[in-house]
C-alpha atoms as a PDB file:
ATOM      1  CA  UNK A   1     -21.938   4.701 -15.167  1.00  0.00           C
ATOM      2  CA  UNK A   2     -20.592   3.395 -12.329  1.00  0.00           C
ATOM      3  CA  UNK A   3     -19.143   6.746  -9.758  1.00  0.00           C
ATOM      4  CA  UNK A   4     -15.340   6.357  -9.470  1.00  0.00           C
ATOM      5  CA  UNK A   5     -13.262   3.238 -10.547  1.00  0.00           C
ATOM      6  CA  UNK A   6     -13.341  -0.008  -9.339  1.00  0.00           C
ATOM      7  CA  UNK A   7     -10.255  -1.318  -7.411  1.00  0.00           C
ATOM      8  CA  UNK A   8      -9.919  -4.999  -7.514  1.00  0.00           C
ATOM      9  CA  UNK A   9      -7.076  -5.559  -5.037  1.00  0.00           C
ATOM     10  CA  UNK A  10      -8.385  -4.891  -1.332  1.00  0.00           C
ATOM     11  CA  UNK A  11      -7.202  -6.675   1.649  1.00  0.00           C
ATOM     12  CA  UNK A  12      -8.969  -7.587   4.904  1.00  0.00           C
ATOM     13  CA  UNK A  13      -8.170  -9.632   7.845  1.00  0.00           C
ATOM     14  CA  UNK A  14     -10.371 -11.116  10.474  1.00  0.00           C
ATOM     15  CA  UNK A  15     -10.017  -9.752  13.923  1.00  0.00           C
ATOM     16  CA  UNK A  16      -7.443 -10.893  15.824  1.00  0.00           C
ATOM     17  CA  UNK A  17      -5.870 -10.619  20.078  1.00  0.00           C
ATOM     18  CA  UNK A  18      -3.264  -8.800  20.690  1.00  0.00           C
ATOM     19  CA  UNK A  19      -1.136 -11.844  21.155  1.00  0.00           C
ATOM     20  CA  UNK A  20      -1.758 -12.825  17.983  1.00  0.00           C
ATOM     21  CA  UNK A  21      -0.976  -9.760  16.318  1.00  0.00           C
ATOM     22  CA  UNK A  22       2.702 -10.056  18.524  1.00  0.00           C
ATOM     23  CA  UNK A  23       2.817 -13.399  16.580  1.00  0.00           C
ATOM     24  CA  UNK A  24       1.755 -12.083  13.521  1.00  0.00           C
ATOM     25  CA  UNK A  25       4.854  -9.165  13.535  1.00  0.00           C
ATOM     26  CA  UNK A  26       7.273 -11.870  14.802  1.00  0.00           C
ATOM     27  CA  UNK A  27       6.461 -14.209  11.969  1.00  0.00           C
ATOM     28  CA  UNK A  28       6.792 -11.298   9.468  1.00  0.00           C
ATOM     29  CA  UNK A  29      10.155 -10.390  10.826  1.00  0.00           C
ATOM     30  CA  UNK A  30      11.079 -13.824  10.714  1.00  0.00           C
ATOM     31  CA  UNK A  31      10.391 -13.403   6.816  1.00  0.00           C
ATOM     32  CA  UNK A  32      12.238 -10.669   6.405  1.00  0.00           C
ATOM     33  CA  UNK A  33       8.960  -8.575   6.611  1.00  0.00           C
ATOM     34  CA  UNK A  34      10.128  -5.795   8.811  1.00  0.00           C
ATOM     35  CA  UNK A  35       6.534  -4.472   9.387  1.00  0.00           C
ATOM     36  CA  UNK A  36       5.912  -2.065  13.059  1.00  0.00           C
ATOM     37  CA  UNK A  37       2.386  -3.755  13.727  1.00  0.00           C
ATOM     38  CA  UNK A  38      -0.384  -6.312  12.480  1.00  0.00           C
ATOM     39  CA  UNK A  39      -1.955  -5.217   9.775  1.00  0.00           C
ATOM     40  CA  UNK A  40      -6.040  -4.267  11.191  1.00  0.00           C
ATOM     41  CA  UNK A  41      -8.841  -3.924   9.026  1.00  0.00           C
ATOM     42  CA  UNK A  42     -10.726  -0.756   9.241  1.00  0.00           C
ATOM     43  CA  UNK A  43     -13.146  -0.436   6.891  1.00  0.00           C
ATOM     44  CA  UNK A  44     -13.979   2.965   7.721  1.00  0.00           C
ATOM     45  CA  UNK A  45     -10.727   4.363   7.069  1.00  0.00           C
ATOM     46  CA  UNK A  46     -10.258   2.269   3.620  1.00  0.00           C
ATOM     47  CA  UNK A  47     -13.895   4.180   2.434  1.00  0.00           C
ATOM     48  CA  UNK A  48     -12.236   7.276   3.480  1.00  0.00           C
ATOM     49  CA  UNK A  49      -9.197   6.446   1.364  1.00  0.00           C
ATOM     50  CA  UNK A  50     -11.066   5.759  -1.540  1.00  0.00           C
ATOM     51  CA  UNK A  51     -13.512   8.839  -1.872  1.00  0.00           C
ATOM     52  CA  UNK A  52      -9.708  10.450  -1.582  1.00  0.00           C
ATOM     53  CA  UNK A  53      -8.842   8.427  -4.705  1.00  0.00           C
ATOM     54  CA  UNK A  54     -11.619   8.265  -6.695  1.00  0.00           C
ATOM     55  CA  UNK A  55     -12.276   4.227  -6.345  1.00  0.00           C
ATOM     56  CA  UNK A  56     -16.151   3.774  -6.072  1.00  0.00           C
ATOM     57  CA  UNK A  57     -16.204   0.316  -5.365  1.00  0.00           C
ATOM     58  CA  UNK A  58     -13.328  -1.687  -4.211  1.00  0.00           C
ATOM     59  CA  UNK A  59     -12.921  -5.899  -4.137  1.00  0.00           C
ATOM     60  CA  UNK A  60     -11.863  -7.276  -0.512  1.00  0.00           C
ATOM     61  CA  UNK A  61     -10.087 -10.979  -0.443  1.00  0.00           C
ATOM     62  CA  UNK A  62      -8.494 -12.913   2.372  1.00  0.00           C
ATOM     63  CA  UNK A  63      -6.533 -16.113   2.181  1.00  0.00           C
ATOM     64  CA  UNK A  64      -5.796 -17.882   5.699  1.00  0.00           C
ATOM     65  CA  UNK A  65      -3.710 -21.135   5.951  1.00  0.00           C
ATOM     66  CA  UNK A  66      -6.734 -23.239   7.293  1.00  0.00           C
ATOM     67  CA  UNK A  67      -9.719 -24.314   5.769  1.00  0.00           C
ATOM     68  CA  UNK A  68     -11.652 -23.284   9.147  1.00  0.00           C
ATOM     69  CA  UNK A  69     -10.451 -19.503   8.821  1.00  0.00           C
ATOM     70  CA  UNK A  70     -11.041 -19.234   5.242  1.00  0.00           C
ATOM     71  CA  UNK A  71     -14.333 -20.133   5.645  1.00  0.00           C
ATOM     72  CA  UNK A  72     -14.533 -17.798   8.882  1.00  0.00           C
ATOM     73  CA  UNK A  73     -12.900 -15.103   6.313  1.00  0.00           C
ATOM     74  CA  UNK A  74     -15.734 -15.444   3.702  1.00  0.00           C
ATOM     75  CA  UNK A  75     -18.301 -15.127   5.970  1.00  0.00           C
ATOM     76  CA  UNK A  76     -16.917 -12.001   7.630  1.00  0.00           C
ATOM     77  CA  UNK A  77     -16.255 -10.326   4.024  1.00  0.00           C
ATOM     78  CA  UNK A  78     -19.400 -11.104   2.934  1.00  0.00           C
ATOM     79  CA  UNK A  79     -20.593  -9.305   6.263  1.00  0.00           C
ATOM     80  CA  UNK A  80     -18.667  -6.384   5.376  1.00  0.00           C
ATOM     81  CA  UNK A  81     -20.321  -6.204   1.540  1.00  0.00           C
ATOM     82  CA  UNK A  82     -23.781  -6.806   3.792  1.00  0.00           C
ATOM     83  CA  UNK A  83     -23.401  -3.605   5.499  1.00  0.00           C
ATOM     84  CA  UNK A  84     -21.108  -1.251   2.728  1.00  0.00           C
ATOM     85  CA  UNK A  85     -23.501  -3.021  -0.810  1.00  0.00           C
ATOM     86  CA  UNK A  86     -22.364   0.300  -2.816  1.00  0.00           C
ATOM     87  CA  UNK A  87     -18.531   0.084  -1.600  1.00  0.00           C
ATOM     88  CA  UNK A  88     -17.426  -3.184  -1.128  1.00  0.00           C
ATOM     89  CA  UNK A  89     -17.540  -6.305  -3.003  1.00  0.00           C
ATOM     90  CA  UNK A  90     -16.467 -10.056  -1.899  1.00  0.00           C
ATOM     91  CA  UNK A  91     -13.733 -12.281  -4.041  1.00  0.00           C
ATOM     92  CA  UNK A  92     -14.304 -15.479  -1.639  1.00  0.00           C
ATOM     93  CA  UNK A  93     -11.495 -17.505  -1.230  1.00  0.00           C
ATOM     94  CA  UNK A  94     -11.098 -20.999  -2.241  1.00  0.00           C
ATOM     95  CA  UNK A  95      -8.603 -24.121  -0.619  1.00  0.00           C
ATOM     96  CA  UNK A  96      -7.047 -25.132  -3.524  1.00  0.00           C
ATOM     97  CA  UNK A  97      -5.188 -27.911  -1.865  1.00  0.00           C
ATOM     98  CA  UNK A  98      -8.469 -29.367  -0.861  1.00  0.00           C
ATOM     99  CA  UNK A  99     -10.132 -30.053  -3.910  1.00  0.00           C
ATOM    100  CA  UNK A 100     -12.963 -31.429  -2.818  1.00  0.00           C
ATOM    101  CA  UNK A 101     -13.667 -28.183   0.388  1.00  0.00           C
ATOM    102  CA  UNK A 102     -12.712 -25.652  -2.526  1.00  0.00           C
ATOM    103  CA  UNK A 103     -16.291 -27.725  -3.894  1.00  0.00           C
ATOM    104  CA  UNK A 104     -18.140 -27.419  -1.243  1.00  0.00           C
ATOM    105  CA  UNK A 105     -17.123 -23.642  -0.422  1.00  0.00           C
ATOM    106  CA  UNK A 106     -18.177 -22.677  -4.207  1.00  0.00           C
ATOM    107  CA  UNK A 107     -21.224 -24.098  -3.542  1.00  0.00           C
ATOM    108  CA  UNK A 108     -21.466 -22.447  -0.003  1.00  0.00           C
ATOM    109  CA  UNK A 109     -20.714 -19.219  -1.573  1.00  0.00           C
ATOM    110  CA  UNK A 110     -23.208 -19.616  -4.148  1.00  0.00           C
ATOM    111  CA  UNK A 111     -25.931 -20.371  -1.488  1.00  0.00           C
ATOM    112  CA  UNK A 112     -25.881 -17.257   0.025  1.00  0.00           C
ATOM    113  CA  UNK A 113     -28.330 -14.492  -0.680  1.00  0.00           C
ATOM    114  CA  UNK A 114     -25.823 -11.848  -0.396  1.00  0.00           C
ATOM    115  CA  UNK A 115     -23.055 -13.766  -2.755  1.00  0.00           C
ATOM    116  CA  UNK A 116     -19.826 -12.930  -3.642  1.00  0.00           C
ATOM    117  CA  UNK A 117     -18.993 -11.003  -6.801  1.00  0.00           C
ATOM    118  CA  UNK A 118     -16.134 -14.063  -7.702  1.00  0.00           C
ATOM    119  CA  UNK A 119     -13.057 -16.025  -6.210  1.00  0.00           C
ATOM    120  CA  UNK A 120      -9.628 -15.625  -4.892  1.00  0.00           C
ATOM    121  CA  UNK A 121      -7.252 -18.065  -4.983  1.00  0.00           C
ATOM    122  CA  UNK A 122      -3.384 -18.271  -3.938  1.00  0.00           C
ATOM    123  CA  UNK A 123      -0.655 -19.544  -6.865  1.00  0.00           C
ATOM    124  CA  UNK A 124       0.669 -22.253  -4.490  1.00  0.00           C
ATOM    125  CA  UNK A 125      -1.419 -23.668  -0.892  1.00  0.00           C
ATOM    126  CA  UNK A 126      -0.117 -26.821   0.699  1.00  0.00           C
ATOM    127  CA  UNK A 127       2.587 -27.562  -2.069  1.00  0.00           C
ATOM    128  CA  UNK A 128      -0.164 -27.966  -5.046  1.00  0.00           C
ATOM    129  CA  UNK A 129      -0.184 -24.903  -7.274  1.00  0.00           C
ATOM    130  CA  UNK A 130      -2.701 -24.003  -9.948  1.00  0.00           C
ATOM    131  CA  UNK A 131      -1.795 -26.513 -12.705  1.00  0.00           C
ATOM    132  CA  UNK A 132      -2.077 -29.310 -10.625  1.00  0.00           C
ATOM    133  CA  UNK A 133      -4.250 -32.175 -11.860  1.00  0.00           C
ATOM    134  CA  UNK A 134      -6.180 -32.177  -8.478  1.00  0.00           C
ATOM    135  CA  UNK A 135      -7.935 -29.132  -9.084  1.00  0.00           C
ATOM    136  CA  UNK A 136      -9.351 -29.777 -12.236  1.00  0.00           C
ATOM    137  CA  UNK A 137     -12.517 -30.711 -10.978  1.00  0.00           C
ATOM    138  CA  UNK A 138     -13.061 -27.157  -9.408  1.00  0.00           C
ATOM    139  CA  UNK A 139     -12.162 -25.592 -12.485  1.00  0.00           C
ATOM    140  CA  UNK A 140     -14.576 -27.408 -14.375  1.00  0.00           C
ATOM    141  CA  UNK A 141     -17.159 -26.211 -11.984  1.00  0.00           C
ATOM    142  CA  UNK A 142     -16.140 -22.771 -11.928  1.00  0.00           C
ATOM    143  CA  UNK A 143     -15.945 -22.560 -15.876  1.00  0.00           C
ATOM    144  CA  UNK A 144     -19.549 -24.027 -15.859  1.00  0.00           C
ATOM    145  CA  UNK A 145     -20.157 -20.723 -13.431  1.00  0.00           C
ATOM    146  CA  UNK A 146     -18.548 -18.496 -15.775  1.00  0.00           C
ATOM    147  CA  UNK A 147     -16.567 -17.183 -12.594  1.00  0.00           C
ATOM    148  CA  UNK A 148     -14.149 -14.743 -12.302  1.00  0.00           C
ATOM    149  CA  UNK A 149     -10.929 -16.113 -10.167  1.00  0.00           C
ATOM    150  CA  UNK A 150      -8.183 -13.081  -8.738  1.00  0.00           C
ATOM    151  CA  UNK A 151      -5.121 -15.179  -8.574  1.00  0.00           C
ATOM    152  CA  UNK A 152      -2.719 -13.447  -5.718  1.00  0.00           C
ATOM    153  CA  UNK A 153       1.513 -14.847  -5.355  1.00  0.00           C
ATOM    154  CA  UNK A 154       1.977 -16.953  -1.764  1.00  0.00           C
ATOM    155  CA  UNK A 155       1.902 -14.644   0.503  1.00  0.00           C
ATOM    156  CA  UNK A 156       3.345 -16.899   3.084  1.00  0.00           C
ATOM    157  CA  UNK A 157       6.660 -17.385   1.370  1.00  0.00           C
ATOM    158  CA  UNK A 158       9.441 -16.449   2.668  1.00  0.00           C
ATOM    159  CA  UNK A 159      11.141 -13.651   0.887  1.00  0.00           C
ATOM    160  CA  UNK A 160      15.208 -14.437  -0.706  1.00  0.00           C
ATOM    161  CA  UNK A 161      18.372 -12.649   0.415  1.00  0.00           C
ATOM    162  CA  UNK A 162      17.316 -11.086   3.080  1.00  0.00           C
ATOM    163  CA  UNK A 163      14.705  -9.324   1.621  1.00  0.00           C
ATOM    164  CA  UNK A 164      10.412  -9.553   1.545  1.00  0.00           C
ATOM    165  CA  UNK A 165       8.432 -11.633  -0.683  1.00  0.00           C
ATOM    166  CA  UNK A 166       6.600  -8.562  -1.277  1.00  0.00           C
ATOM    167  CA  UNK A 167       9.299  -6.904  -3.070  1.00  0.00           C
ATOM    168  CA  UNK A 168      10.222  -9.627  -5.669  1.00  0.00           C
ATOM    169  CA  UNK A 169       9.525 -12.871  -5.082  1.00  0.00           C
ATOM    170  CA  UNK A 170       6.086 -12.386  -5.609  1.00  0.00           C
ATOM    171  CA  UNK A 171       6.480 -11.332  -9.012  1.00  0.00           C
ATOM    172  CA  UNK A 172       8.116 -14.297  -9.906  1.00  0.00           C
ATOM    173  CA  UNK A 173       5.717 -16.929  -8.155  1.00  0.00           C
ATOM    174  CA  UNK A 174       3.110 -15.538 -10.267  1.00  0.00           C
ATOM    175  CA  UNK A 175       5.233 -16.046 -13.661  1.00  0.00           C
ATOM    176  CA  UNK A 176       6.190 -19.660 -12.640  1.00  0.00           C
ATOM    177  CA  UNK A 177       2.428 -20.250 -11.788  1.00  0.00           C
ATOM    178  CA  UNK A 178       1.039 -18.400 -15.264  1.00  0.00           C
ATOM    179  CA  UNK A 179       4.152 -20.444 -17.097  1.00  0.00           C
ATOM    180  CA  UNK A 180       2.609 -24.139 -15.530  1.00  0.00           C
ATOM    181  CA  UNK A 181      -0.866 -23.276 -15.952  1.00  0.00           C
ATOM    182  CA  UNK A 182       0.087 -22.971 -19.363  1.00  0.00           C
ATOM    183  CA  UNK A 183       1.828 -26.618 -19.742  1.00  0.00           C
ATOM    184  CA  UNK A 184      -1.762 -27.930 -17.854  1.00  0.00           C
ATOM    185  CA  UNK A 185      -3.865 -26.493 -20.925  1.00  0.00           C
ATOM    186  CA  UNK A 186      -5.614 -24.878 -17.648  1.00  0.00           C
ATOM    187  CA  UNK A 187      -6.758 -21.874 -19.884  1.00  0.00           C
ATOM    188  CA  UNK A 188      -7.607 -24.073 -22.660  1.00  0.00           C
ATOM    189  CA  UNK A 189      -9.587 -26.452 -20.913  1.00  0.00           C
ATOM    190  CA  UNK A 190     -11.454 -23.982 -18.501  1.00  0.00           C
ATOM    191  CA  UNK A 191     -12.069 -21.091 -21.321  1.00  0.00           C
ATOM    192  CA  UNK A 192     -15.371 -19.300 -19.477  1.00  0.00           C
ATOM    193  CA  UNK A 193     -13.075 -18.724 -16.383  1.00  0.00           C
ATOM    194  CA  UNK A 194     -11.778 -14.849 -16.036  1.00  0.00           C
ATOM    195  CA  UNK A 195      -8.129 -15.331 -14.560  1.00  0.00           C
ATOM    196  CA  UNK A 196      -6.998 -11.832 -13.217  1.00  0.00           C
ATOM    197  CA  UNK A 197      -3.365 -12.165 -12.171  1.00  0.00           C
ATOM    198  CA  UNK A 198      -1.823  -9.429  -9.636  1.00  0.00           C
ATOM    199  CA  UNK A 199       0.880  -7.010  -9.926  1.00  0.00           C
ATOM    200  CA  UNK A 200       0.689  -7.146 -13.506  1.00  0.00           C
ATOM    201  CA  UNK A 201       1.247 -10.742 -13.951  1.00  0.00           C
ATOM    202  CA  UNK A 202       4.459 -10.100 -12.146  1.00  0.00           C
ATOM    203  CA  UNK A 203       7.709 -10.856 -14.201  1.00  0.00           C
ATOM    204  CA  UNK A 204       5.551 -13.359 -16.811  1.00  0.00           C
ATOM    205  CA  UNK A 205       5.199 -10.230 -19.695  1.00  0.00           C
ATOM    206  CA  UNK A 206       8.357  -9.904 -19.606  1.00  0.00           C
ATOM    207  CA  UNK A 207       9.153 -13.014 -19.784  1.00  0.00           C
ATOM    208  CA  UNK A 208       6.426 -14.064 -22.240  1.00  0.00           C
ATOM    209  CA  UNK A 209       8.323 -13.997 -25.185  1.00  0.00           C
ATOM    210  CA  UNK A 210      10.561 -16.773 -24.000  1.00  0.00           C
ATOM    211  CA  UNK A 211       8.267 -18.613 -23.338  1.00  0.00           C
ATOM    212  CA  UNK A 212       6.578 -18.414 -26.801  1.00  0.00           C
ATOM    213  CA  UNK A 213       9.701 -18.511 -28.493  1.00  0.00           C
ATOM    214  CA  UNK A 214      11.074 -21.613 -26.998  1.00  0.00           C
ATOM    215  CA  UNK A 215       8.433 -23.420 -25.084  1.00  0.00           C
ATOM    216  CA  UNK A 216       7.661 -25.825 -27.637  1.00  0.00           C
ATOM    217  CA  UNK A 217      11.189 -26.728 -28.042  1.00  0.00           C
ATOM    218  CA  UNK A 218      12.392 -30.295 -28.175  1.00  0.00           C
ATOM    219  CA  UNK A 219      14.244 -29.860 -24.688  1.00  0.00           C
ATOM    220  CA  UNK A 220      10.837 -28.692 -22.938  1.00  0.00           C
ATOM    221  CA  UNK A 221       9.076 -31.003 -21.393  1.00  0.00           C
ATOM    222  CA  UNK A 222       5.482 -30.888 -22.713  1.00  0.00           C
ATOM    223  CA  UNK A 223       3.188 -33.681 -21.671  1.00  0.00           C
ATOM    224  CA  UNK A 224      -0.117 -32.315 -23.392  1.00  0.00           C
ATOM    225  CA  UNK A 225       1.963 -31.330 -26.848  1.00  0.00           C
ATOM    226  CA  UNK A 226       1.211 -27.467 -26.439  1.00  0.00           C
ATOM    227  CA  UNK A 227       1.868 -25.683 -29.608  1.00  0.00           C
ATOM    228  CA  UNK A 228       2.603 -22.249 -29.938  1.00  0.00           C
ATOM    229  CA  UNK A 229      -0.400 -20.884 -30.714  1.00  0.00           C
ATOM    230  CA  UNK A 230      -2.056 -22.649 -28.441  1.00  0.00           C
ATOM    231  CA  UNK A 231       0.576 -20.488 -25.892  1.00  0.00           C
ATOM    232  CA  UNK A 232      -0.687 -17.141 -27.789  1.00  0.00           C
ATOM    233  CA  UNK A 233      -4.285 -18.458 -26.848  1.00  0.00           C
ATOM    234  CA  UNK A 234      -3.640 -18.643 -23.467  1.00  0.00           C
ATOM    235  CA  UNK A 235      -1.555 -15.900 -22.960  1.00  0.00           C
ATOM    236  CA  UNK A 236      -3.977 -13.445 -24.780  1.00  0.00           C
ATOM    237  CA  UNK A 237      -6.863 -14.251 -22.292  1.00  0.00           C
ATOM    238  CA  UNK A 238      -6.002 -13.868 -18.966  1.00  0.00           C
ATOM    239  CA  UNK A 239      -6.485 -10.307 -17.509  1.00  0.00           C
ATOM    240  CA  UNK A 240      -3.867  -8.628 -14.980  1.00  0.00           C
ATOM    241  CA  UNK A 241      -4.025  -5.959 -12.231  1.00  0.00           C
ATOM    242  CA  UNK A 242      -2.309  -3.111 -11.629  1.00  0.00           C
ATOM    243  CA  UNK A 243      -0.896  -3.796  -8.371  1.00  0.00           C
ATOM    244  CA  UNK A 244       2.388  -1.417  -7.174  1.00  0.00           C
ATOM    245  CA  UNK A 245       3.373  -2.578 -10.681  1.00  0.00           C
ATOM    246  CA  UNK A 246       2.369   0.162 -13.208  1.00  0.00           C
ATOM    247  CA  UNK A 247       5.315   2.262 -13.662  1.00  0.00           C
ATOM    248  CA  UNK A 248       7.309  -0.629 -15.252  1.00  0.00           C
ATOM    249  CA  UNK A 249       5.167  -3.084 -15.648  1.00  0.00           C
ATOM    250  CA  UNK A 250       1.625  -2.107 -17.174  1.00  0.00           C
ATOM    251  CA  UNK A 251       2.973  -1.478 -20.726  1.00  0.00           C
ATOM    252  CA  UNK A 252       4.863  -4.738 -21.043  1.00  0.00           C
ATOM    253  CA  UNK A 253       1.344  -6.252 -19.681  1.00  0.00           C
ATOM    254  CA  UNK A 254      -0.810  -4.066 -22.045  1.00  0.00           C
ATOM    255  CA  UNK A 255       1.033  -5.375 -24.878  1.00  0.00           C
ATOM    256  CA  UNK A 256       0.787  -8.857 -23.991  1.00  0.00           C
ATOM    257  CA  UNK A 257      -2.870  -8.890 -23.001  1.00  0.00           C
ATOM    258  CA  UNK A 258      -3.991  -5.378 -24.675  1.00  0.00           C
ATOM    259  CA  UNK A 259      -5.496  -2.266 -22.952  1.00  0.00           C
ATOM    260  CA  UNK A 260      -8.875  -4.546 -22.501  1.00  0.00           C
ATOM    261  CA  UNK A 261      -8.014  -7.071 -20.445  1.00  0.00           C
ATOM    262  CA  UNK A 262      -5.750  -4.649 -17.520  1.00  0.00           C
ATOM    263  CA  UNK A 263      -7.902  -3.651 -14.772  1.00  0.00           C
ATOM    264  CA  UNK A 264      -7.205  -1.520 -11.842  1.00  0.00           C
ATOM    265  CA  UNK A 265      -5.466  -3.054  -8.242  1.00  0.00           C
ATOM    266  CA  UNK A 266      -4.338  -0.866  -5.425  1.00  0.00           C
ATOM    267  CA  UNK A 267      -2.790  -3.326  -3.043  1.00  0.00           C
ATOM    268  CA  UNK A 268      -4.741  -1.625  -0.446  1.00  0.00           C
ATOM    269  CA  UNK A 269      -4.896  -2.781   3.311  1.00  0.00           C
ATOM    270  CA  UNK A 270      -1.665  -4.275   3.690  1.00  0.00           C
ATOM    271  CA  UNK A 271       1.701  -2.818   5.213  1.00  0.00           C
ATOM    272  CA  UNK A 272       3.566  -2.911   1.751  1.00  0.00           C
ATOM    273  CA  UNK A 273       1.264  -0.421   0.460  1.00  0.00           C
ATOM    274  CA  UNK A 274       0.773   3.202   1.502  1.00  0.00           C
ATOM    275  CA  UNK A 275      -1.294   5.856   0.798  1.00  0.00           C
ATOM    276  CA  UNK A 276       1.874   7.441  -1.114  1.00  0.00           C
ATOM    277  CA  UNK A 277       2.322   4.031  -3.146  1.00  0.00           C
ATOM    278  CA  UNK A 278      -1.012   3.583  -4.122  1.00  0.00           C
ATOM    279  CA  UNK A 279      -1.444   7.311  -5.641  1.00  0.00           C
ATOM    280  CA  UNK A 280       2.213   7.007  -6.944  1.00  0.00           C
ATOM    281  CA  UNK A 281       1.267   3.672  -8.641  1.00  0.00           C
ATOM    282  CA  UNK A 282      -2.742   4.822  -9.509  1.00  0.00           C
ATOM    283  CA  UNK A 283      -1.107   8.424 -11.262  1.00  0.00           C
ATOM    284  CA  UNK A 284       1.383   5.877 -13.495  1.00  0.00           C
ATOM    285  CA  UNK A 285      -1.868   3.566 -14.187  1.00  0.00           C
ATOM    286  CA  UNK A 286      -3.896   7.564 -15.456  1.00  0.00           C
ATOM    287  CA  UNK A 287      -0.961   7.928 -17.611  1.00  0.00           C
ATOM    288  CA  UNK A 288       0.068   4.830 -19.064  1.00  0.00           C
ATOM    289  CA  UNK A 289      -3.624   4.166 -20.016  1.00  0.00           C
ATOM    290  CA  UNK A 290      -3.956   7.733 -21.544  1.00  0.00           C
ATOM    291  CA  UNK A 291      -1.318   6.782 -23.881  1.00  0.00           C
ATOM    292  CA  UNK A 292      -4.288   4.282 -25.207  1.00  0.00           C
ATOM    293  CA  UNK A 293      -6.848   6.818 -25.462  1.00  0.00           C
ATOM    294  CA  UNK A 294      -8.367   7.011 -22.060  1.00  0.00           C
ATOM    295  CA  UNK A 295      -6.878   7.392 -18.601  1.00  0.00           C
ATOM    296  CA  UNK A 296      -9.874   6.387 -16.654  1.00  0.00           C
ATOM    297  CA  UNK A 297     -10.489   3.174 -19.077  1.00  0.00           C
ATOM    298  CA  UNK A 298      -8.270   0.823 -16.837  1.00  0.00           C
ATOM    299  CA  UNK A 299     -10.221   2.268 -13.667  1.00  0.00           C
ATOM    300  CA  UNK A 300     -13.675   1.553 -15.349  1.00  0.00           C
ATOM    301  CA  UNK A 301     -12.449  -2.191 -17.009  1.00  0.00           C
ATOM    302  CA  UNK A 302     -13.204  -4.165 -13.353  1.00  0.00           C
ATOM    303  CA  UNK A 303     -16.646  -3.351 -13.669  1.00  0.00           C
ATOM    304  CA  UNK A 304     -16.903  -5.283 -16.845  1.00  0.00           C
ATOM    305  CA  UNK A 305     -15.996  -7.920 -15.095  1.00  0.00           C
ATOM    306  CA  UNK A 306     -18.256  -7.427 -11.856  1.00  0.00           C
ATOM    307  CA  UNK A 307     -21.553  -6.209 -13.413  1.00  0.00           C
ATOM    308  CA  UNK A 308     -23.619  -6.874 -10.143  1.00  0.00           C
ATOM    309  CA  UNK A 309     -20.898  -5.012  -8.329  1.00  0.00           C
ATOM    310  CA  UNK A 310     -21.473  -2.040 -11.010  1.00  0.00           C
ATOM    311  CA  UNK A 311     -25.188  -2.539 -10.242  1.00  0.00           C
ATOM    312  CA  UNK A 312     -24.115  -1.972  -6.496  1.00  0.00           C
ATOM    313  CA  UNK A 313     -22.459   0.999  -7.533  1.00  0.00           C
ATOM    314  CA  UNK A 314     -24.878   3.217  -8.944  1.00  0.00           C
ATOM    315  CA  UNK A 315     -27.290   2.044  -6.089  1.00  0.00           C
END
């Protein structure tokens, strides 16, 4: 067994000047992101957090706007797993609104001899979002991979009333993006995919019996004829993370997906999470899944999902 859990939900950023980290802080604050400084990745002081709380081996991702620094991203997280194999794992991202580079940077990724443990994606990148017809090509290649894909909300957008994206919005990006995903028969089409949506799926459990109950109506638009079950399908397979969402919103998640298919996030590496948040939100994660027999069980799930990183692990 793997020592300690595994944390799927671990920021990094490339290096940046100190002009653009002035930038960085006025663009937050222009977003109603009233952060101090630029977030700066230290890897040394996220190990140290981690031995504090108990995560063995934790899953980095990093979504620039460009093509150019996403690519510049991978190749520095995969530098980071190079040199921490037993820590740190790699969820590469992908350009969704570039079909055709998200092609080319799976089979980039998949070149390497270090490789990444599976994919990161954003729910919406240059006004195409998940469903859209575009991508289906790099589903179809990732299915035929078996990949696992860690879907995080925009965390460009600008945050509503005043307020952060990080403190709502986000939640409800990822329920329209689960909802239209749905409509594009995107988990029936691509079934060897392992979607892991953050935060707990955001608002979607909650709002998943709606959605079942009338989304087949006569007054929603359904171009590929969903039926209900075929809604309960998809639903039932995805898998969510705990993200500074447990308190309320792992039980409402466990239900819809069961106890299986929840697997550990911590947020960690960003300004919206502290060290205080992320043991306030991991203690709610111990208890909730104790409930279900087993409070480490949704700290041990990731590496069902990550075996080489579990390999990694024990090494």
């Amino acid at each position: 067994m793997a020592p300690g859990w595994l944390d799927i939900h671990g920021h990094f950023f490339l290096p940046q000047t100190a002009a653009e980290d002035v930038e960085f802080v006025k663009a937050s604050h222009a977003a109603h992101f009233m952060i101090s400084e630029a977030p700066q990745f230290k890897p040394d002081k996220m190990l140290a957090y981690n031995d504090a709380a108990g995560v063995g081996m934790q899953m980095l991702s990093y979504i620039p706007l460009t093509t150019r620094k996403l690519q510049q991203a991978n190749d520095f997280g995969l530098s980071i797993v190079q040199k921490y194999p037993s820590r740190f794992g790699l969820l590469a991202a992908l350009p969704t609104d570039e079909p055709g580079e998200a092609l080319k940077e799976i089979g980039r990724m998949r070149s390497q001899l270090l490789q990444a443990d599976g994919f990161a994606v954003t729910t919406m990148r240059g006004g195409i979002g998940l469903g859209h017809e575009s991508l289906r090509p790099v589903w179809a290649e990732l299915n035929k991979r078996g990949e696992v894909i860690f879907v995080h909300p925009n965390a460009y957008l600008k945050g509503q009333d005043g307020r952060p994206s990080p403190l709502i919005d986000v939640a409800f990006d990822t329920a329209r993006t689960i909802t239209d995903m749905i409509y594009s028969r995107v988990f029936l089409d691509f079934p060897e995919i392992k979607w892991v949506f953050s935060h707990c799926a955001g608002a979607f459990p909650a709002l998943s019996g709606r959605v079942l109950l009338l989304g087949t109506e006569s007054w929603v638009p359904n171009h590929k004829g969903i039926k209900t079950d075929d809604i309960k399908k998809q639903i039932s397979s995805i898998y969510v993370d705990t993200a500074a969402s447990a308190e309320t919103g792992m039980e409402p998640a466990v239900r819809m997906v069961g106890i299986e298919h929840v697997v550990y996030g911590a947020d960690c590496g960003v300004p919206c999470s502290t060290e205080r948040t992320m043991e306030e939100n991991k203690e709610a994660v111990r208890m909730i899944a104790k409930k279900y027999g087993d409070s480490e069980q949704v700290g041990m799930n990731g590496f069902k999902l990550f075996p080489y990183a579990e390999m990694r692990a024990q090494s």
